[in-house]
Protein backbone atom coordinates (compact mmCIF):
# COMPACT_ATOMS: atom_id res chain seq x y z
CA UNK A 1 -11.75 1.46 21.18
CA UNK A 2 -8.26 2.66 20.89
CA UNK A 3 -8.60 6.30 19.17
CA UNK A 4 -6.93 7.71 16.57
CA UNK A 5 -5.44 11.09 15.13
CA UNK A 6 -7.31 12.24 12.09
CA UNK A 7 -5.75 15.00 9.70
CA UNK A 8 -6.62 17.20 7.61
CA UNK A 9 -5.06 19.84 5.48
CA UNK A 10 -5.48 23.27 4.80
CA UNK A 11 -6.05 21.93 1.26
CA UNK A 12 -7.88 19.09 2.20
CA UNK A 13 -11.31 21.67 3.45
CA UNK A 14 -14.02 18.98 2.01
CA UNK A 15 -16.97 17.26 3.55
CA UNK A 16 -16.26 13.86 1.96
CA UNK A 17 -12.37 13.81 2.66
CA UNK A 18 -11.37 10.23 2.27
CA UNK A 19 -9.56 10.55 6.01
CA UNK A 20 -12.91 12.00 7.42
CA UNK A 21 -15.04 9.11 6.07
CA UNK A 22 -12.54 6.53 7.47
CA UNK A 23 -12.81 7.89 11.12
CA UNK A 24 -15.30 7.37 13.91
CA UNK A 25 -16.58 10.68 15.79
CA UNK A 26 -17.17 8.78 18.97
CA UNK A 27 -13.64 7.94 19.31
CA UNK A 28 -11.05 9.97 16.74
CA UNK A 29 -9.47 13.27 17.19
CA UNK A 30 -9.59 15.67 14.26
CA UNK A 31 -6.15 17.52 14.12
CA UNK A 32 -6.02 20.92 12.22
CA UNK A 33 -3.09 23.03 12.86
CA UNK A 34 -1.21 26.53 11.18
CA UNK A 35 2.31 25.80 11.38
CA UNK A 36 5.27 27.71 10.06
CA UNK A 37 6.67 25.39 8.14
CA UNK A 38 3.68 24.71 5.98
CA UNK A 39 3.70 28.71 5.39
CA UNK A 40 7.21 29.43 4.88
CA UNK A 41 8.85 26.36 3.36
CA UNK A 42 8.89 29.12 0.33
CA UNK A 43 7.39 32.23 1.09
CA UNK A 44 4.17 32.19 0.21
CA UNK A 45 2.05 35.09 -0.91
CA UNK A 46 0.22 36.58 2.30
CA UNK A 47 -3.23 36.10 0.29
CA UNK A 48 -2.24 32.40 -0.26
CA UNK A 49 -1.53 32.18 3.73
CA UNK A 50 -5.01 34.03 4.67
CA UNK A 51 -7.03 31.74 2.31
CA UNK A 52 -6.20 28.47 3.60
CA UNK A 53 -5.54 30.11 7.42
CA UNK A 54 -9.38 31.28 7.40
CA UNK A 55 -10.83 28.08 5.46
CA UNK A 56 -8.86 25.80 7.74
CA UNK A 57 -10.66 27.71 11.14
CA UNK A 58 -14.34 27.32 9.63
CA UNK A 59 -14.10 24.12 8.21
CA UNK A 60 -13.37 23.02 11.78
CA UNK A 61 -16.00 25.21 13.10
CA UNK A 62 -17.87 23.24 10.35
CA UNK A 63 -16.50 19.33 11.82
CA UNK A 64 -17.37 20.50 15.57
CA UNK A 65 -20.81 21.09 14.39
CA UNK A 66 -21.29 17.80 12.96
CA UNK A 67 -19.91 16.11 15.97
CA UNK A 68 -15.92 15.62 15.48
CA UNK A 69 -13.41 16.62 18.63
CA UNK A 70 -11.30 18.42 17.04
CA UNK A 71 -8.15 19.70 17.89
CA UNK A 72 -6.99 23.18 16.16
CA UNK A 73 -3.63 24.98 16.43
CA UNK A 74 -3.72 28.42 15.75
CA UNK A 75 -0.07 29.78 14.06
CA UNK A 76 0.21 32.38 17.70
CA UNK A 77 -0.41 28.83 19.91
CA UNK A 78 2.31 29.34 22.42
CA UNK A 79 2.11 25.31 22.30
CA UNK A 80 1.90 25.35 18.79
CA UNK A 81 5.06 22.68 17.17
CA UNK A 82 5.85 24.87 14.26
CA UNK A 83 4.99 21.80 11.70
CA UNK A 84 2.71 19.20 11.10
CA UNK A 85 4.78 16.23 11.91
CA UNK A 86 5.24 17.74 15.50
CA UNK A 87 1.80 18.94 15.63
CA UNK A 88 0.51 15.01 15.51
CA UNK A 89 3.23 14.18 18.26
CA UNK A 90 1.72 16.61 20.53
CA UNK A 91 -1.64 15.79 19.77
CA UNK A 92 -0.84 12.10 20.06
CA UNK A 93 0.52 12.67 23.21
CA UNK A 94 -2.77 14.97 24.51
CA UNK A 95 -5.03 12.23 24.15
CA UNK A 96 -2.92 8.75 23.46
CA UNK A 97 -3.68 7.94 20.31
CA UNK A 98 -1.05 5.62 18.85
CA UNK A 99 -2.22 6.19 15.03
CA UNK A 100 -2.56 9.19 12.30
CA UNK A 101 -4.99 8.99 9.59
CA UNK A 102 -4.44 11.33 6.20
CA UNK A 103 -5.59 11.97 3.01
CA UNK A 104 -2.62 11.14 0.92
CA UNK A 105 -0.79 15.18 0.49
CA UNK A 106 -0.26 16.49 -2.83
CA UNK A 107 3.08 17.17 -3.06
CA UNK A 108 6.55 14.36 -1.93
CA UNK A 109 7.88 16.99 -0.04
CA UNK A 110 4.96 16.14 2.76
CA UNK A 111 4.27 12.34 1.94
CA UNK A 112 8.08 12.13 2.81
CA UNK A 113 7.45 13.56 6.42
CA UNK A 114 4.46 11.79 7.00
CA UNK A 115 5.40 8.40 6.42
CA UNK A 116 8.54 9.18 8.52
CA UNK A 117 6.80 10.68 11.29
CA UNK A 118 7.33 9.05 14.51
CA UNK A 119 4.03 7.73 15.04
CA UNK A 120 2.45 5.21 12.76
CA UNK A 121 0.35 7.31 9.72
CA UNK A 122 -1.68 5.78 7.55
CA UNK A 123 -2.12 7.53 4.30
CA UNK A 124 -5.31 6.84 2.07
CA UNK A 125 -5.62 7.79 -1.30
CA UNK A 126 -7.66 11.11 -2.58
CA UNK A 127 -10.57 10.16 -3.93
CA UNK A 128 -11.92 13.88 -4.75
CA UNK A 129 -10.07 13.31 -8.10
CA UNK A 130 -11.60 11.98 -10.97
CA UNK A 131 -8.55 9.59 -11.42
CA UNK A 132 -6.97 7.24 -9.21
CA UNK A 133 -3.17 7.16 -9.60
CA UNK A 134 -3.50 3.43 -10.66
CA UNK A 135 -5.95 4.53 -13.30
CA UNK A 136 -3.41 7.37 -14.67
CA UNK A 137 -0.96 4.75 -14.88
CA UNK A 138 -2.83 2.69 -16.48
CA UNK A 139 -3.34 5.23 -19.17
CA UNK A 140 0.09 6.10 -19.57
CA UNK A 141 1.33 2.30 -19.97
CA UNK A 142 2.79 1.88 -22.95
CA UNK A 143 2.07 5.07 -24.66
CA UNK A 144 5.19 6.84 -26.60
CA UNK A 145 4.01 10.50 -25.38
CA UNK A 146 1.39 11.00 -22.63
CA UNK A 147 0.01 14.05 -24.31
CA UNK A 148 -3.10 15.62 -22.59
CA UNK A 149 -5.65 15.76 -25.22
CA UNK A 150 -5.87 11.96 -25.53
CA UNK A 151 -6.03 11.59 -21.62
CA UNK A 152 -8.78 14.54 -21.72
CA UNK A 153 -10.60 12.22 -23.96
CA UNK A 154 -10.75 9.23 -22.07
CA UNK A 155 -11.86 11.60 -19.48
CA UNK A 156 -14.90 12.79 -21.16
CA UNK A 157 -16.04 8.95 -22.07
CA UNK A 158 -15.33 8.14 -18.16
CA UNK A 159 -17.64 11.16 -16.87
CA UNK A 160 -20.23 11.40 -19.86
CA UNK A 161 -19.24 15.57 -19.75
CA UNK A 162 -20.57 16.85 -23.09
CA UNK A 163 -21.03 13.62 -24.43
CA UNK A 164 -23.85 12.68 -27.22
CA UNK A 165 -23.71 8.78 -26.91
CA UNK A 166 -20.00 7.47 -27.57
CA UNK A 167 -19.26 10.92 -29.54
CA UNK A 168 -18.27 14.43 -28.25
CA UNK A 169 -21.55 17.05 -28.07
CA UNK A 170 -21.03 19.26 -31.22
CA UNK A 171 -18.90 16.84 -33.12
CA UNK A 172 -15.78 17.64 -32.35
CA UNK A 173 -13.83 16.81 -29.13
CA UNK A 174 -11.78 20.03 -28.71
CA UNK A 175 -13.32 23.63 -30.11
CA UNK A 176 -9.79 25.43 -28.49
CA UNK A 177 -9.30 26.90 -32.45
CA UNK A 178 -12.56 29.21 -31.24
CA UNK A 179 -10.62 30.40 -28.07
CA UNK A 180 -8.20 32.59 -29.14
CA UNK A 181 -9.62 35.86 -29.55
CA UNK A 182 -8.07 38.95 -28.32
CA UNK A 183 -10.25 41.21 -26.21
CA UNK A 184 -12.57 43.65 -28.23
CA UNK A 185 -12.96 47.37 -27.17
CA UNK A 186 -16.52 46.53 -25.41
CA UNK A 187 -15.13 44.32 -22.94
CA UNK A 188 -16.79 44.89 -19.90
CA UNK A 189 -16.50 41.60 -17.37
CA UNK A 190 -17.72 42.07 -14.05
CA UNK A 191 -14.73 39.84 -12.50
CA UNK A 192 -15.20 37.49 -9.96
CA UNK A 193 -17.66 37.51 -6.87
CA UNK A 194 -15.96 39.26 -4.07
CA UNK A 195 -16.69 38.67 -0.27
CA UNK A 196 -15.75 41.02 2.58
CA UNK A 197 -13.64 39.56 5.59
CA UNK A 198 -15.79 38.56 8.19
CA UNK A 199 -14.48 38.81 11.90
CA UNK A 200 -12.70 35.04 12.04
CA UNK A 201 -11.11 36.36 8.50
CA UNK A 202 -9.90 39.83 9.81
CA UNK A 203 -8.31 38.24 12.76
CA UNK A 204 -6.71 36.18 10.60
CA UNK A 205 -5.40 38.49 8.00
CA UNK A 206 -4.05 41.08 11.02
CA UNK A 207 -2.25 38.24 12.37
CA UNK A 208 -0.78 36.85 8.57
CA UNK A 209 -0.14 40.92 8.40
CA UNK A 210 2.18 40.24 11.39
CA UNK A 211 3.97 37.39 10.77
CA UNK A 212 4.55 37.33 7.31
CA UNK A 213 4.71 41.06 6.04
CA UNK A 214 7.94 40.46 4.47
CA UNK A 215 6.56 38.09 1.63
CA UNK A 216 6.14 39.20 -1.41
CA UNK A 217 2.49 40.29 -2.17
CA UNK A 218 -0.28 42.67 -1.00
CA UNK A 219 -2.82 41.13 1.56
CA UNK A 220 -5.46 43.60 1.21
CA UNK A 221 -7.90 44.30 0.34
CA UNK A 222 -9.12 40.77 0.57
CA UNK A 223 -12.04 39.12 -0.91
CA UNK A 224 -11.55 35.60 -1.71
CA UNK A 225 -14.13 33.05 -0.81
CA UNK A 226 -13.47 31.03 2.69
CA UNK A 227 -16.29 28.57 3.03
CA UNK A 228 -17.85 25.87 1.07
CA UNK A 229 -21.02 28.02 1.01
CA UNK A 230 -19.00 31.23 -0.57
CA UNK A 231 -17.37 29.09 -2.94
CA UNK A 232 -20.41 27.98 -5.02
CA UNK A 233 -21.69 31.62 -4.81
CA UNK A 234 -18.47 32.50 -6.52
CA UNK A 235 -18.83 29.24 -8.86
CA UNK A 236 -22.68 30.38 -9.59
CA UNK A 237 -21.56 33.96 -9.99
CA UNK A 238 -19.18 32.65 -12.87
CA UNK A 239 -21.60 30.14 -14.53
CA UNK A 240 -23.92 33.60 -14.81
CA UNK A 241 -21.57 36.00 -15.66
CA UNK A 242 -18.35 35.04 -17.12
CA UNK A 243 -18.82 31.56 -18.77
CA UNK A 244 -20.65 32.80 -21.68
CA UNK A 245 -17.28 34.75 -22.85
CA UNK A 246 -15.08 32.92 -21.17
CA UNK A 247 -14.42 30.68 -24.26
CA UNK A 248 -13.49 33.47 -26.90
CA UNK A 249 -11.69 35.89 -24.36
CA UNK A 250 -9.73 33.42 -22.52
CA UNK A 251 -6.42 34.02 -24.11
CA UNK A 252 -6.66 37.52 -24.29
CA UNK A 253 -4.41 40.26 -21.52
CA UNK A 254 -5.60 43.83 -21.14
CA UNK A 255 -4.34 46.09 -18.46
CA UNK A 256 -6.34 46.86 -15.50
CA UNK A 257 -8.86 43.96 -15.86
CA UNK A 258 -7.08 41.51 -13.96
CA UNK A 259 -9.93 38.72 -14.24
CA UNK A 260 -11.54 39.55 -17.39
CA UNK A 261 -14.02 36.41 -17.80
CA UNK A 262 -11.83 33.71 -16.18
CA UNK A 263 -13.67 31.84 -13.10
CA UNK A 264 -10.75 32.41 -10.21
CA UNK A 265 -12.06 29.17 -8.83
CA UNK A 266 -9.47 27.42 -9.08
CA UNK A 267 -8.32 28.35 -5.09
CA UNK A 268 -11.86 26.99 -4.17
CA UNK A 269 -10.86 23.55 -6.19
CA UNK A 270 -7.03 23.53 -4.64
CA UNK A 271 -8.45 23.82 -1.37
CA UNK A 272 -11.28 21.14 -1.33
CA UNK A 273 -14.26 23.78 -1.24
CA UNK A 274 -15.28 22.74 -4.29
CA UNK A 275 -15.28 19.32 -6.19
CA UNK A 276 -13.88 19.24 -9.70
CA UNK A 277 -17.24 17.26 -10.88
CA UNK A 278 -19.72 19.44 -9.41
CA UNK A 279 -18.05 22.43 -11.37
CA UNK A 280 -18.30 20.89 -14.65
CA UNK A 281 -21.61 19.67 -14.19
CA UNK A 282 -22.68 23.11 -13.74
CA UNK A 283 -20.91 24.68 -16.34
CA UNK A 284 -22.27 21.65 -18.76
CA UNK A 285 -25.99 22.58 -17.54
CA UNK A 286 -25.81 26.13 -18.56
CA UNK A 287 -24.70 24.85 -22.03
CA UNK A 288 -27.83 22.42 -22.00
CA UNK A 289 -30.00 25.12 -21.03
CA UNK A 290 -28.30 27.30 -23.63
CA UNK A 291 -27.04 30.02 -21.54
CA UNK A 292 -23.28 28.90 -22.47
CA UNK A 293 -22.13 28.23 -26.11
CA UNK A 294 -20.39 25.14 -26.73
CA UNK A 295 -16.58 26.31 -26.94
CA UNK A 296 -16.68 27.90 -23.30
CA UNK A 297 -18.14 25.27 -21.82
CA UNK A 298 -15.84 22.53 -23.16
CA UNK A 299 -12.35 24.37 -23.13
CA UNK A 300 -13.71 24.94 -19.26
CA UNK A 301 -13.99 21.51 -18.99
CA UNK A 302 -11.24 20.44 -20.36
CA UNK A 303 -9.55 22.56 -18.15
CA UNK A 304 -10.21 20.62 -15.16
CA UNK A 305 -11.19 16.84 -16.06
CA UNK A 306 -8.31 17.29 -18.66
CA UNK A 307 -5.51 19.47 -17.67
CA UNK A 308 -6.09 19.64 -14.05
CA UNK A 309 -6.61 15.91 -13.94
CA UNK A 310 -3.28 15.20 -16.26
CA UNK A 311 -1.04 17.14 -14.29
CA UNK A 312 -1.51 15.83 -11.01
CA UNK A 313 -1.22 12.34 -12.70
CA UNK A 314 2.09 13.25 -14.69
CA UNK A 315 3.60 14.91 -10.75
CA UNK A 316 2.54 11.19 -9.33
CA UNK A 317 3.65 8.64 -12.16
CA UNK A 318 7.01 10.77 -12.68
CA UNK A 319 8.19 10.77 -8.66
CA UNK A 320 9.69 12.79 -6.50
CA UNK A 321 12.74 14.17 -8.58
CA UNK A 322 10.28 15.53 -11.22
CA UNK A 323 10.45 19.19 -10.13
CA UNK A 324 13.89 19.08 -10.13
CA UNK A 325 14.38 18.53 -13.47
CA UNK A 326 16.75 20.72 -15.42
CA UNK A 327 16.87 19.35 -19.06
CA UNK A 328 17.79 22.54 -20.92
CA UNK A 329 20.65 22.86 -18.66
CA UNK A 330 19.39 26.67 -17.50
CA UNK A 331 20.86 28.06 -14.84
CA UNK A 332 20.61 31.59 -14.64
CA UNK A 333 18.97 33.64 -11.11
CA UNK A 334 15.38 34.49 -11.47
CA UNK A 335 15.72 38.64 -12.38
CA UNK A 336 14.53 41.14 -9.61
CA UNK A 337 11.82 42.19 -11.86
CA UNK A 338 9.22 39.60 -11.04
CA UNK A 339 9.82 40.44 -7.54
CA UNK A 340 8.55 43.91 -8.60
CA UNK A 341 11.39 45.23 -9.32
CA UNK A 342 12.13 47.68 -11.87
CA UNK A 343 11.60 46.81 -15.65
CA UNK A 344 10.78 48.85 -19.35
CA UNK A 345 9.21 45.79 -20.29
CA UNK A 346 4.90 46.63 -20.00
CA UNK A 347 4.04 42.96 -20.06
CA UNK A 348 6.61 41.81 -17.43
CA UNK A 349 5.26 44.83 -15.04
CA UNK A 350 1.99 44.40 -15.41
CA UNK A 351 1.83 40.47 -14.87
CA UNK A 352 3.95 40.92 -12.12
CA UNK A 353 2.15 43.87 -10.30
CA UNK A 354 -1.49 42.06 -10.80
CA UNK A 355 0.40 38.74 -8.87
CA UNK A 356 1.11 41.79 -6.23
CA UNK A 357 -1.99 42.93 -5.91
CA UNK A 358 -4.59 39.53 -6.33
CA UNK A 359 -2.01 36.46 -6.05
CA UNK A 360 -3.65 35.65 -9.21
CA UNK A 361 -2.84 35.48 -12.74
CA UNK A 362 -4.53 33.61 -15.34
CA UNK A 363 -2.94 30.59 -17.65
CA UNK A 364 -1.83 32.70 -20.26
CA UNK A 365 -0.14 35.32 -18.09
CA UNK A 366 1.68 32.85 -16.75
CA UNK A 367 2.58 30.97 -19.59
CA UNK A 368 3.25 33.30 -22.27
CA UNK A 369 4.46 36.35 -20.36
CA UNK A 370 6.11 35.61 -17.07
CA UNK A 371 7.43 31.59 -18.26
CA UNK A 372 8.12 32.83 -21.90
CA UNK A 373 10.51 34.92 -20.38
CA UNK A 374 12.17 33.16 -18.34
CA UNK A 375 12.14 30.03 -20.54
CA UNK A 376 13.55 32.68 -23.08
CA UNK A 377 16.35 34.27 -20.97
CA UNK A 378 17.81 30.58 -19.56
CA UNK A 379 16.17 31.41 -15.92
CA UNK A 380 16.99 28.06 -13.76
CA UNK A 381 13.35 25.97 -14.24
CA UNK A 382 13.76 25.13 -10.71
CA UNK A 383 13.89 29.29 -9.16
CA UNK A 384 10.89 29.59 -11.78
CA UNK A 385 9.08 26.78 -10.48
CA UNK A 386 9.75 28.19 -6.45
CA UNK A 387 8.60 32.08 -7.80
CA UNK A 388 4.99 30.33 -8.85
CA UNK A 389 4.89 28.69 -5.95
CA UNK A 390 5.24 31.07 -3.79
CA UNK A 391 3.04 34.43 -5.79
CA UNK A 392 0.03 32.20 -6.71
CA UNK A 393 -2.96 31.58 -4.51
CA UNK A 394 -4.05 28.40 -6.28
CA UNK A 395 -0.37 27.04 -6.37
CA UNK A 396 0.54 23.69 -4.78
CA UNK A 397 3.26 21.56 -5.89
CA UNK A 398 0.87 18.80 -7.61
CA UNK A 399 -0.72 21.40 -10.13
CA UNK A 400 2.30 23.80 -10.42
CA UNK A 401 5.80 21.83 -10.99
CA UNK A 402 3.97 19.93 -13.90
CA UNK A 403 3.03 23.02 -15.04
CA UNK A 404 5.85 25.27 -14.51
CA UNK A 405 8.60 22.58 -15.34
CA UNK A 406 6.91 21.07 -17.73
CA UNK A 407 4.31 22.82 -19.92
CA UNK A 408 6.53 26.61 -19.46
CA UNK A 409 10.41 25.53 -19.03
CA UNK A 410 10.34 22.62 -20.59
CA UNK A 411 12.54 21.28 -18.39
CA UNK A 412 11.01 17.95 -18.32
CA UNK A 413 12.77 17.03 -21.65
CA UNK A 414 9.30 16.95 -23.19
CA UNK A 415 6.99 14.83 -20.87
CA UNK A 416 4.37 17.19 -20.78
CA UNK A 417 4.85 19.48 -23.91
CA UNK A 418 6.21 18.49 -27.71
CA UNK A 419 7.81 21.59 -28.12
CA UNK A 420 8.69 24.46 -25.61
CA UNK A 421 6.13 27.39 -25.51
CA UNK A 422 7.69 30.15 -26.49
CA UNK A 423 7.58 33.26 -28.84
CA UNK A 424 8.62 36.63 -29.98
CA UNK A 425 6.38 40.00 -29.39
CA UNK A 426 4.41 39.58 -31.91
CA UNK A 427 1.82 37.30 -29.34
CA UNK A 428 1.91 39.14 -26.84
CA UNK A 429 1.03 42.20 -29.09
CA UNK A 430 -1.86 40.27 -30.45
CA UNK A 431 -3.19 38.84 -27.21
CA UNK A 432 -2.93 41.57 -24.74
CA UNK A 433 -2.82 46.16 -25.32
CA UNK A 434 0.14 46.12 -23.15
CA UNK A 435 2.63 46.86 -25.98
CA UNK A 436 1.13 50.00 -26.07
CA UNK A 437 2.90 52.64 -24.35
CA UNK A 438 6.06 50.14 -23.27
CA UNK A 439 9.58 51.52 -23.93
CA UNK A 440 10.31 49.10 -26.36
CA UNK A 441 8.30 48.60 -29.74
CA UNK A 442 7.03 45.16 -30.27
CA UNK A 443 7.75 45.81 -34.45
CA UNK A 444 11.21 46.21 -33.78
CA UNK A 445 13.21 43.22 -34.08
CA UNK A 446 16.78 44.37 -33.37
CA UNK A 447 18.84 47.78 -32.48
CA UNK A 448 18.06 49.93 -29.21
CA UNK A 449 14.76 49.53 -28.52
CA UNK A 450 14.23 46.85 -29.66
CA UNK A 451 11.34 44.23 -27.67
CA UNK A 452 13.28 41.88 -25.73
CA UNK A 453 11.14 38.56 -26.33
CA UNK A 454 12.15 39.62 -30.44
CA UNK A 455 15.84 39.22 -29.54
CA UNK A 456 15.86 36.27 -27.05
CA UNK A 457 13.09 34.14 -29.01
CA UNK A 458 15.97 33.61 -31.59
CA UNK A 459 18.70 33.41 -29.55
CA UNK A 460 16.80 30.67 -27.31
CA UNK A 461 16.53 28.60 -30.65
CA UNK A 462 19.96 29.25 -31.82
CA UNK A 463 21.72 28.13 -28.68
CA UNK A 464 19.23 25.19 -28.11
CA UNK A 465 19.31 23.96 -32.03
CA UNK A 466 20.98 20.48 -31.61
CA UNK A 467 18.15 19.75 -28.96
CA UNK A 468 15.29 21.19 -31.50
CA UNK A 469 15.99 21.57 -35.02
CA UNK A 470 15.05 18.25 -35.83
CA UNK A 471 11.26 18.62 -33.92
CA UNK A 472 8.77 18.47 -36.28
CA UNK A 473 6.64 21.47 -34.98
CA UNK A 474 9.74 24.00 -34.28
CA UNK A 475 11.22 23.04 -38.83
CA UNK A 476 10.00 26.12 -39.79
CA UNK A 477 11.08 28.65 -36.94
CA UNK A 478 14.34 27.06 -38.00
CA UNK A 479 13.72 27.20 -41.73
CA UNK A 480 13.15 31.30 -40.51
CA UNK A 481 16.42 32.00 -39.18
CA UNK A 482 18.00 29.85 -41.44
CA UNK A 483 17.07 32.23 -44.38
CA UNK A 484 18.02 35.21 -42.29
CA UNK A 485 21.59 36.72 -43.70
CA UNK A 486 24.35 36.53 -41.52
CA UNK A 487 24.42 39.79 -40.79
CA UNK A 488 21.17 40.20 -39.49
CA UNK A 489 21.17 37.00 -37.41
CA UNK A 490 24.28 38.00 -35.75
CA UNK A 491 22.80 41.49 -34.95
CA UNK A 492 19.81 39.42 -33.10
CA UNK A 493 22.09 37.77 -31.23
CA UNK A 494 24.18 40.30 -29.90
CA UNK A 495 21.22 42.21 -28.96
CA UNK A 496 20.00 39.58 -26.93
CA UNK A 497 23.25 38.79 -25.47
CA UNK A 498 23.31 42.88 -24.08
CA UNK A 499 19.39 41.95 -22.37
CA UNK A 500 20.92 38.92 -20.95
CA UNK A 501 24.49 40.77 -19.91
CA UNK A 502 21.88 43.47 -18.52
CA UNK A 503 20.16 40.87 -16.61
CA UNK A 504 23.05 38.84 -14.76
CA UNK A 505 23.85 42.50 -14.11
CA UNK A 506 21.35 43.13 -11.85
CA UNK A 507 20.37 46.06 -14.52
CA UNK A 508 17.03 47.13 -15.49
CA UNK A 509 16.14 45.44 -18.57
């Protein structure tokens, strides 16, 4: 039997990988390898690099122990091609196989490679999604918007999550209008379960401390999960501990809880350590056994059979050019602030210090305090879209460009969203203590001192207005400024023109 090449991913880390269960042990060659390309093609968070470098060498511990050859590449290999494509040539020259096996990659920028590679590659679809691309697609056909909610819903009939017959458990297929509370003074979340480096993981963050110092981010102290085993620890850990609250408190931003009571699983799922079905199923038991009330156990849910599920179909069905989009025509450089550079704005600091220190961030950090503002201040969707990227541990262009272009910058013209998601302050104020103390005052609404998101929220509608004044969710933020005097609009908008002046700058805003 002629053998073949069979690989996997350092985001393809599970059991049942489709490429795995096509391959014979007798015959095919497992290749694994940490190249540079794969770790620098932006410059991702050390964390991010450690994760998937330490996951990658015990999964393959894992595959040698139930019987596969495989072939691993460590990133210091003297022999070691620098990328995948010339990883498989070496390999295929090591042991003369003339074919390449592969889970399908999620993201073009790889696919493209692959399927150009100089040896024939096979890639097979990735079947530990709940939906096929054909059956996305087939949801999609013909519809006028391909809004999530609707998708979500088929989901929930397809799966039989928190379903009482044909109808949704508690009568109602969404209970999101219960997940909006802002934290209460009691909060006391015990965070996620944390695991100390073992000695494969400490050799591999001293040699990620070597090579890639220079990127942005802190790599210690490090305690993510890096085996299957770890990961449904961490999983059980948040079923236990977190999902109870996690419904109410999920909006809500308070400095110096990073976590609060959001699962930080979602590494574990981008990875392949976990399966999204498994997950729900055990956040749905602990609402059966009543442990969980209903509206944190569905908006969990729905966050991964519905929004994790839609996105990666919206990155497939749109194409390659999809992150790329530009539709608001914004162009400006991403400011040195969420690099860590200076800032008087509290939110903007603290967002961008916690995506420092943990590579993490959760959905409404991202959305409504780091994309807000850049959405806000005309930041170039496509720099926005390379910054999350890079900072975020569970980032990987399938789940993030839909996100980040779509759902934050709008710059999909409105695929994803039906109006861009932005707005003043006065959210952030309500969602989140970190107005307190910040230089500006969130009640201020022009003049110095002034909060920054007051300013640019109007300016952001007044320059985009042909695009959105006639949308029917964005008449009355129109109807708003409208009834402004003139004199007080144009104040707004020269105080947001000095942040953004301050900005192209290079000044401290």
């Amino acid at each position: 039997m002629v053998s073949r090449l069979i690989l996997v991913l350092g985001d393809q880390l599970s059991d049942g990988l489709s490429a795995l269960a096509a391959g014979d042990r007798e015959a095919d060659t497992v290749v694994m390898a940490e190249v540079s390309e794969e770790a620098t093609y932006v410059r991702h968070h050390p964390k991010k690099i450690a994760l998937i470098f330490s996951a990658m060498r015990k999964f393959a511990a894992r595959l040698e122990k139930a019987g596969w050859t495989v072939a691993y590449s460590r990133l210091d290999d003297p022999d070691n091609a620098g990328s995948i494509v010339g990883e498989l040539v070496r390999r295929a020259a090591q042991t003369g196989a003339a074919e390449v096996i592969c889970t399908e990659p999620g993201e073009w920028r790889l696919i493209n490679k692959l399927t150009h590679a100089p040896i024939k590659t096979t890639l097979l679809g990735d079947d530990r999604f709940l939906a096929t691309h054909g059956d996305f697609e087939e949801w999609a056909k013909g519809r006028k918007a391909l809004r999530m909610e609707y998708f979500y819903r088929e989901m929930r009939k397809r799966t039989g999550l928190l379903m009482d017959g044909d109808q949704p458990e508690g009568g109602q297929w969404n209970f999101d209008h219960d997940n909006r509370k802002p934290a209460p003074d009691d909060i006391a979340p015990e965070g996620p379960r944390k695991f100390e480096p073992d000695n494969i993981t400490g050799e591999v963050l001293t040699m990620v401390e070597a090579e890639f110092g220079g990127h942005f981010g802190d790599i210690r102290p490090f305690w993510f999960a890096t085996t299957r085993a770890q990961a449904l620890d961490a999983l059980e850990h948040f079923i236990a501990h977190a999902l109870p609250r996690f419904g109410d408190y999920q909006d809500a931003m308070l400095r110096g809880e990073d976590f609060l009571y959001h699962a930080v699983i979602s590494p574990y799922l981008n990875i392949g350590l976990l399966g999204p079905l498994e997950v729900c199923q055990a956040a749905e038991k602990a609402y059966k056994k009543g442990d969980v009330p209903i509206n944190a156990a569905e908006g969990f849910i729905r966050q991964i059979i519905g929004w994790r599920e839609y996105v990666r179909g919206i990155y497939f069905l749109e194409g390659p050019e999809y992150a790329a989009r530009n539709r608001l025509e914004q162009n400006r450089d991403l400011p040195a602030m969420y690099w860590g550079g200076e800032t008087r704005m509290a939110c903007m600091s603290a967002a961008v210090e916690q995506t420092r220190r943990e590579a993490y961030a959760h959905h409404i950090q991202r959305l409504m305090v780091t994309g807000n503002f850049a959405l806000l201040a005309g930041i170039d969707p496509s720099q926005v879209a390379d910054w999350y990227l890079e900072v975020y541990a569970d980032a990987f262009e399938w789940v993030e460009a839909p996100n980040v272009v779509g759902m934050s910058q709008f710059a999909d013209g409105g695929v994803i969203a039906s109006k861009p998601y932005v707005s003043s302050g006065a959210y952030i104020n309500r969602m989140s203590d970190y107005c307190k103390g910040c230089d500006y005052k969130v009640s201020q609404k022009t003049g110095e001192g002034a909060c920054p998101f007051n300013t640019l929220y109007w300016h952001f509608l007044d320059r985009h207005r042909e695009r959105f004044s006639g949308n029917h969710r964005m008449g009355n933020m129109y109807r708003t400024w409208d009834r402004m005097d003139e004199e007080k609009r144009q104040a707004v908008l020269a105080d947001a023109g000095a942040v953004l002046a301050k900005l192209d700058a290079g000044e401290v805003v």
